[in-house]
Protein backbone atom coordinates (compact mmCIF):
# COMPACT_ATOMS: atom_id res chain seq x y z
CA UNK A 1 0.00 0.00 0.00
CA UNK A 2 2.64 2.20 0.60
CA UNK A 3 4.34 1.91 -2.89
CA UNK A 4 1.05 2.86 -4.35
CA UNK A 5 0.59 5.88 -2.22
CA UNK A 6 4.24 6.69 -3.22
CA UNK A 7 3.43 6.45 -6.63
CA UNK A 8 0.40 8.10 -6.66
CA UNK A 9 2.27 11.28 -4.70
CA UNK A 10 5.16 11.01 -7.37
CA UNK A 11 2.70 11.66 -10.01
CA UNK A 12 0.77 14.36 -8.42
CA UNK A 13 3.96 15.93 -7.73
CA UNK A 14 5.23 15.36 -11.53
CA UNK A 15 1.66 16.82 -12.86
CA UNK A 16 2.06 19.97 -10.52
CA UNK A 17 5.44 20.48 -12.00
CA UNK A 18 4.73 20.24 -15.55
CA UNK A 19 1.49 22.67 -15.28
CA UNK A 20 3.80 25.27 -13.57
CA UNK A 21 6.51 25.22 -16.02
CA UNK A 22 3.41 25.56 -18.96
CA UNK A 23 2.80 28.44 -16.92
CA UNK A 24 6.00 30.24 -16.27
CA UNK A 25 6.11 29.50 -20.30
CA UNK A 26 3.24 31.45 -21.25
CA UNK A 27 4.34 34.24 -18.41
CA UNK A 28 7.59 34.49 -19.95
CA UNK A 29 5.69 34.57 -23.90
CA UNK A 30 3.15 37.50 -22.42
CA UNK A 31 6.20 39.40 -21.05
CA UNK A 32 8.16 39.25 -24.77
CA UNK A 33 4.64 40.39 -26.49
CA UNK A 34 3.99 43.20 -24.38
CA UNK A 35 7.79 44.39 -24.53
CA UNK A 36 7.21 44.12 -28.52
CA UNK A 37 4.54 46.35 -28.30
CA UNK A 38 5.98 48.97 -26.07
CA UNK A 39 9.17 49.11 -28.82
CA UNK A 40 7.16 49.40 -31.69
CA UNK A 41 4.52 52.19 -29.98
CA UNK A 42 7.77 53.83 -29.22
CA UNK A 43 9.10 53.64 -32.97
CA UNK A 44 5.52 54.84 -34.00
CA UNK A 45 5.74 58.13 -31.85
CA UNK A 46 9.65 58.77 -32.39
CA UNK A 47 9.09 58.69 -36.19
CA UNK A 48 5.57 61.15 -35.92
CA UNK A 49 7.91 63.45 -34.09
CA UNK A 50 10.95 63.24 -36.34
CA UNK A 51 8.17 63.70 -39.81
CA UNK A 52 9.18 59.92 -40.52
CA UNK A 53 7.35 57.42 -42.07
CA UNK A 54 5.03 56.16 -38.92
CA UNK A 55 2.59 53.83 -41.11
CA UNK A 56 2.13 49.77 -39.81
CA UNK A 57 4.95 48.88 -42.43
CA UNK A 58 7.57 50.14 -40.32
CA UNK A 59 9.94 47.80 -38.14
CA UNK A 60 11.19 48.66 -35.51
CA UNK A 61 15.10 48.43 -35.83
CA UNK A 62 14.00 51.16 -39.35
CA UNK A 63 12.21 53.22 -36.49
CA UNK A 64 15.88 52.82 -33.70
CA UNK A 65 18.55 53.64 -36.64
CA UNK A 66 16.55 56.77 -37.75
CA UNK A 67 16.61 57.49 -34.37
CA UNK A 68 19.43 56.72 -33.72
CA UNK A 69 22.03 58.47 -36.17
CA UNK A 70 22.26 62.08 -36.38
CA UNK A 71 20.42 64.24 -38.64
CA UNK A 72 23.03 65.03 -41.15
CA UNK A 73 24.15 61.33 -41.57
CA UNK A 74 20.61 60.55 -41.84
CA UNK A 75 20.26 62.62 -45.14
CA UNK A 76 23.77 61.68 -46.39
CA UNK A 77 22.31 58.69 -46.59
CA UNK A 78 19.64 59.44 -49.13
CA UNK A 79 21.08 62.69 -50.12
CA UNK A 80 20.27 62.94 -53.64
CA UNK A 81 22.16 66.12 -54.40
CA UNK A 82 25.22 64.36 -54.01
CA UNK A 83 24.53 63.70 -57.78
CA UNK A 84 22.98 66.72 -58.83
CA UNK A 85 25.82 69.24 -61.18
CA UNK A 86 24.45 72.46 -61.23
CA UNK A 87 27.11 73.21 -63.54
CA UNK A 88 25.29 71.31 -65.90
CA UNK A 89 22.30 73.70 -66.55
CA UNK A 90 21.97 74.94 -69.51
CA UNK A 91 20.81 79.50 -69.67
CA UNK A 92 18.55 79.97 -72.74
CA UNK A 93 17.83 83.53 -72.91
CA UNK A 94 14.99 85.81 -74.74
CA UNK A 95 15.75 89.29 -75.32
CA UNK A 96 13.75 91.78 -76.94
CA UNK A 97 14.66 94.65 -78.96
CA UNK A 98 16.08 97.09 -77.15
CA UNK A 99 16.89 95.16 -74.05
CA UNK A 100 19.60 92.79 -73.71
CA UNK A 101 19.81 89.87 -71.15
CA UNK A 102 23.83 88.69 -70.34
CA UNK A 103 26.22 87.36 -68.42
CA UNK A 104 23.80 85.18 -66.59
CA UNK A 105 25.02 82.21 -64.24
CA UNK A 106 24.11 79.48 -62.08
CA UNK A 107 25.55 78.57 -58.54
CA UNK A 108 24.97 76.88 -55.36
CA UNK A 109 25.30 79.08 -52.37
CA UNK A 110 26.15 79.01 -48.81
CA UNK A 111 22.77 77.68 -47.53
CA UNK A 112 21.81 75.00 -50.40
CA UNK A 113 20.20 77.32 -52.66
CA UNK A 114 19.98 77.75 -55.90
CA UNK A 115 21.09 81.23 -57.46
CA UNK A 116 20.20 82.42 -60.81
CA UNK A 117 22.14 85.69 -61.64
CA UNK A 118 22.58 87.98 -64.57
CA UNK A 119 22.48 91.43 -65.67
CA UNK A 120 19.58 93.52 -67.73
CA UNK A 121 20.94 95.89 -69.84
CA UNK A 122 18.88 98.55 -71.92
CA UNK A 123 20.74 98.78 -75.63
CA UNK A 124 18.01 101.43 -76.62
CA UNK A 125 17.54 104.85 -76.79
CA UNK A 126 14.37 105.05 -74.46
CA UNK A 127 13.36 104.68 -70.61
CA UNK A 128 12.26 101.02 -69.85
CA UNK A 129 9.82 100.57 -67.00
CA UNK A 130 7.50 98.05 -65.40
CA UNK A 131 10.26 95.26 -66.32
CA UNK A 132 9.18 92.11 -65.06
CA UNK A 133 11.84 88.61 -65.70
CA UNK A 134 10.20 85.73 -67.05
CA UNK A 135 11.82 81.99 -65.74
CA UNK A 136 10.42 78.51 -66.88
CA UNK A 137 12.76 75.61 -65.46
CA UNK A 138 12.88 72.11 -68.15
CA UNK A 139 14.04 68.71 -66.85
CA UNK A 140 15.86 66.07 -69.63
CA UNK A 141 12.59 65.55 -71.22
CA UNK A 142 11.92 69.27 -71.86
CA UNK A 143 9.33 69.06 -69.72
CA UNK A 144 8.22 72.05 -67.90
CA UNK A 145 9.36 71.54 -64.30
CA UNK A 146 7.55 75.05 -62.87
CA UNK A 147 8.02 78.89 -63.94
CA UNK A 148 8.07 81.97 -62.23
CA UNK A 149 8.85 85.48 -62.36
CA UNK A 150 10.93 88.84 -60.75
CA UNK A 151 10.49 92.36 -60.60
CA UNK A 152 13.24 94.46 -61.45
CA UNK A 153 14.72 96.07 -58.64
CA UNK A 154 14.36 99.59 -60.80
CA UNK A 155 11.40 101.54 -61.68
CA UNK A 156 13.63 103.04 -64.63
CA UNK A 157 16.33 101.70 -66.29
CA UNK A 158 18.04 104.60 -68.42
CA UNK A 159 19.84 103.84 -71.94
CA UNK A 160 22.96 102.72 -71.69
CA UNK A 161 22.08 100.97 -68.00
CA UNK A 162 22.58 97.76 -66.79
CA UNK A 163 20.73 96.34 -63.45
CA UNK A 164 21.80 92.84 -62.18
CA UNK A 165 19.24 90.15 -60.85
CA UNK A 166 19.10 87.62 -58.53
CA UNK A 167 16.69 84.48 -58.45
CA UNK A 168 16.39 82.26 -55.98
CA UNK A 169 15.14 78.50 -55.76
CA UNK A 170 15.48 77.22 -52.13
CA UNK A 171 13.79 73.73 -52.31
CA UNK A 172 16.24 71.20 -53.25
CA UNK A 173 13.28 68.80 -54.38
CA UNK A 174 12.03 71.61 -56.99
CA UNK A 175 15.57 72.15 -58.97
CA UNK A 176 17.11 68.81 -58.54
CA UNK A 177 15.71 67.50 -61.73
CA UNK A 178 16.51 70.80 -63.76
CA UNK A 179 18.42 70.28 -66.83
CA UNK A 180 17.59 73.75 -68.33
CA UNK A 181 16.16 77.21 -67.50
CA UNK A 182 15.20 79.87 -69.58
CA UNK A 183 15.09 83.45 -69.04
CA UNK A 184 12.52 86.23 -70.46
CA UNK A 185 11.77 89.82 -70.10
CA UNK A 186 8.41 92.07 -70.56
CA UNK A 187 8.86 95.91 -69.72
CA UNK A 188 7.17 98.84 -71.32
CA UNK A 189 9.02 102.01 -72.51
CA UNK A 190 9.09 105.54 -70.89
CA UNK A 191 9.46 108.31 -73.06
CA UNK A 192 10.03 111.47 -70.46
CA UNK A 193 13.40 111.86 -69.81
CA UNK A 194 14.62 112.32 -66.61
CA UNK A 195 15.50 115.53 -65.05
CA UNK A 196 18.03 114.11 -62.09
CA UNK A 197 20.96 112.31 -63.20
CA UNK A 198 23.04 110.73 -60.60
CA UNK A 199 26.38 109.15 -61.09
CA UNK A 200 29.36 107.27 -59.26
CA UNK A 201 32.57 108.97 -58.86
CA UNK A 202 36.10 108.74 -57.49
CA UNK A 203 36.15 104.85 -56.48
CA UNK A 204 38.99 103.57 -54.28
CA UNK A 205 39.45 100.06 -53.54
CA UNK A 206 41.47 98.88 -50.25
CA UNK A 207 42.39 95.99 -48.46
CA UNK A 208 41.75 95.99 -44.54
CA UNK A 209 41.42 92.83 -41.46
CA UNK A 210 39.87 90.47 -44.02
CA UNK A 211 37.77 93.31 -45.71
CA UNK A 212 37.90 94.40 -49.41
CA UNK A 213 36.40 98.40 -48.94
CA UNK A 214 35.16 100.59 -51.90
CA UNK A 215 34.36 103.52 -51.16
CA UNK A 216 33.22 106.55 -54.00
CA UNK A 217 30.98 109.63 -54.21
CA UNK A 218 27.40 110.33 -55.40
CA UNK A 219 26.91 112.75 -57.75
CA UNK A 220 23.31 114.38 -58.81
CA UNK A 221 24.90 116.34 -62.01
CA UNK A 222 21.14 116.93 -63.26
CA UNK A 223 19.00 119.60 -62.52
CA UNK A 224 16.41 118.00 -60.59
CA UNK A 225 16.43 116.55 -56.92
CA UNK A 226 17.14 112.35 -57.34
CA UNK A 227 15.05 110.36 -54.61
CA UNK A 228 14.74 106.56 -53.98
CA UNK A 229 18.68 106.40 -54.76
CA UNK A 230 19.85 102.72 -54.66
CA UNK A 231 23.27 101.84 -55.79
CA UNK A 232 24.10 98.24 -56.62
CA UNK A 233 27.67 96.79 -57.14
CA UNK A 234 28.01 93.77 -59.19
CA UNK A 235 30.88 90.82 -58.57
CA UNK A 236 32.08 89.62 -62.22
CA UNK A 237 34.34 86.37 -62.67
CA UNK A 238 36.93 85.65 -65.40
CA UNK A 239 34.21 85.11 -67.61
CA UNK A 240 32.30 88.00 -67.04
CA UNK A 241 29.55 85.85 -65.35
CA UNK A 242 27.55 87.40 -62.18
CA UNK A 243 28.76 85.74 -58.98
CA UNK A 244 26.93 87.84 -56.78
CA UNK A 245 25.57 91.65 -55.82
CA UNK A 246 25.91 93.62 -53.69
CA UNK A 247 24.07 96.72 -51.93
CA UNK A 248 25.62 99.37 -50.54
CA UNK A 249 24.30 101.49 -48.00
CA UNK A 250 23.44 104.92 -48.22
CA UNK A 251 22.80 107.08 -45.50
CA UNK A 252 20.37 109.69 -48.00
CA UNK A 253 18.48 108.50 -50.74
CA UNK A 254 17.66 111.92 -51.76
CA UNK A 255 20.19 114.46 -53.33
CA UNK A 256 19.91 117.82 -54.55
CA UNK A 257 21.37 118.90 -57.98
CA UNK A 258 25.15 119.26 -57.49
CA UNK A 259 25.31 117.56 -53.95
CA UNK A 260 27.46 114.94 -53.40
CA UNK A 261 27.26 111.63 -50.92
CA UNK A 262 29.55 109.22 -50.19
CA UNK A 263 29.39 105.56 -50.06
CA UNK A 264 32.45 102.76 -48.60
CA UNK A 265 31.04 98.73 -49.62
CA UNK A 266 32.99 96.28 -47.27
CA UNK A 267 33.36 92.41 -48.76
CA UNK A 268 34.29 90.08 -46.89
CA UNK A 269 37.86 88.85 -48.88
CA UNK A 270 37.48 84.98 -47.26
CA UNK A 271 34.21 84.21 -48.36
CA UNK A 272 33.98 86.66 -51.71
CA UNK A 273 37.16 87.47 -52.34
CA UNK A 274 38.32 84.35 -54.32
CA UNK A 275 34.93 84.25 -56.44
CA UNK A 276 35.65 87.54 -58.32
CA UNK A 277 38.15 89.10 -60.32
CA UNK A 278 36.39 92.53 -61.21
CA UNK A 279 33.12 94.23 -60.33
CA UNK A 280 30.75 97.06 -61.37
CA UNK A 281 28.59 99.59 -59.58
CA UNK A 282 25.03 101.07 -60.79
CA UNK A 283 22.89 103.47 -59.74
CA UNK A 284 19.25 104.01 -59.59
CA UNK A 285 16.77 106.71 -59.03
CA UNK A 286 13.78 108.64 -60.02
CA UNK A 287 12.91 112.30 -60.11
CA UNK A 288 11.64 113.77 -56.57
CA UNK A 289 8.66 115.15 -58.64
CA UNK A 290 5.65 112.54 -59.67
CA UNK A 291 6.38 110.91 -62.70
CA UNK A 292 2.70 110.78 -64.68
């Protein structure tokens, strides 16, 4: 009797083993599930935050390396621009009679953006107002890519004038794909002549701490009073091609026939100085009374 009491207790026992190690099996399974869970909620809400992908699709080790790496190696990684020659962009340009478009250019700046430059220069004998640049931006296909357009930063352009221009494209994803750009112009002519007349005179170029510094005189030789005076220099390369332009200051933009003003431009040498071998400065203005 007592064997079969022992045997009955050894089975018991064995029985009570086995259904606790089923259990601390499906404890252990529970634990793993809900610590899968937790990783990918936290994925889910680190990728919302970082404007990643947060759909179902994505695992979990996508969601830690993201995280994970820092932002700039994160882009290197599917930088496309790595590929992208700016160099290679063609300049098609449509000028009209009387008005010339030239020495246009195309770089990358500082900040990742893409510069279109050039000058406007009037080849007639009459006033040009209202000008307004025309740009339409083809991939390989010829396909139009977008357009847009610029107001010129003068309300007259005299003959014999040249104003440069500056366009700007700052999202990478809208001019990676552009193969060629070309460049228009609508204006309307002016037939008053103006009675101010305001030129740049006695330019001196040094070189100070780091600083290239022009400096010059305004000069209203006409006979009326010159308002909304804006003088613009223009950077040239070996080619002649627009690098970049700058404004100078001035302290009045109002001067009376025969007054003078001067003006000193500082450029920084280390960051301009070896993009430029010569440069140009024009003025603008209007006549201080109402042009009809």
């Amino acid at each position: 009797m007592k064997n079969v009491n022992y045997i009955k207790t050894s089975v018991a026992f064995r029985l009570l083993l086995a259904i606790l190690c089923i259990g601390f099996v499906l404890f252990l399974s529970s634990c793993q599930n809900n610590a899968k869970n937790d990783v990918v909620y936290m994925t889910t809400s680190s990728s919302q935050s970082r404007g990643l992908p947060s759909n179902s699709e994505t695992s979990s080790n996508e969601g830690t390396e993201s995280i994970g790496m820092p932002n700039d190696l994160a882009s290197q990684s599917t930088d496309l621009l790595s590929y992208f020659d700016y160099k290679k962009i063609g300049i098609d340009v449509t000028s009209s009679i009387g008005v010339k478009i030239k020495n246009c250019n195309i770089i990358l700046d500082y900040f990742g953006n893409l510069l279109v430059l050039g000058e406007v220069s009037n080849i007639s004998s009459v006033i040009k107002t209202n000008m307004i640049l025309t740009f339409d931006f083809y991939d390989k296909k010829n396909d139009l890519l977008f357009s847009d357009n610029i107001i010129i930063q003068t309300n007259y352009l005299r003959p014999g004038a040249t104003v440069p221009f500056i366009y700007s494209v700052k999202d990478s994803t809208q001019y990676i794909n552009i193969n060629n750009v070309k460049i228009g112009i609508n204006y309307k002519d002016y037939y008053k002549l103006l009675q101010s007349n305001v030129v740049v005179r006695k330019e001196k170029t040094s070189y100070e701490d780091n600083m290239i510094k022009i400096s010059g005189k305004l000069v209203n030789i006409g006979e009326n009073k010159a308002k909304n005076i804006v003088l613009l220099c223009t950077f040239y390369d070996e080619k002649d091609k627009v690098v970049f332009i700058k404004k100078c200051y001035i302290p009045k933009q109002e001067l009376s026939p025969k007054e003078e003003e001067d003006f000193l431009l500082e450029v920084l040498f280390s960051k301009f100085g070896s993009k430029f071998t010569h440069y140009n400065f024009e003025v603008f203005f209007e006549d201080s009374v109402e042009m009809p």
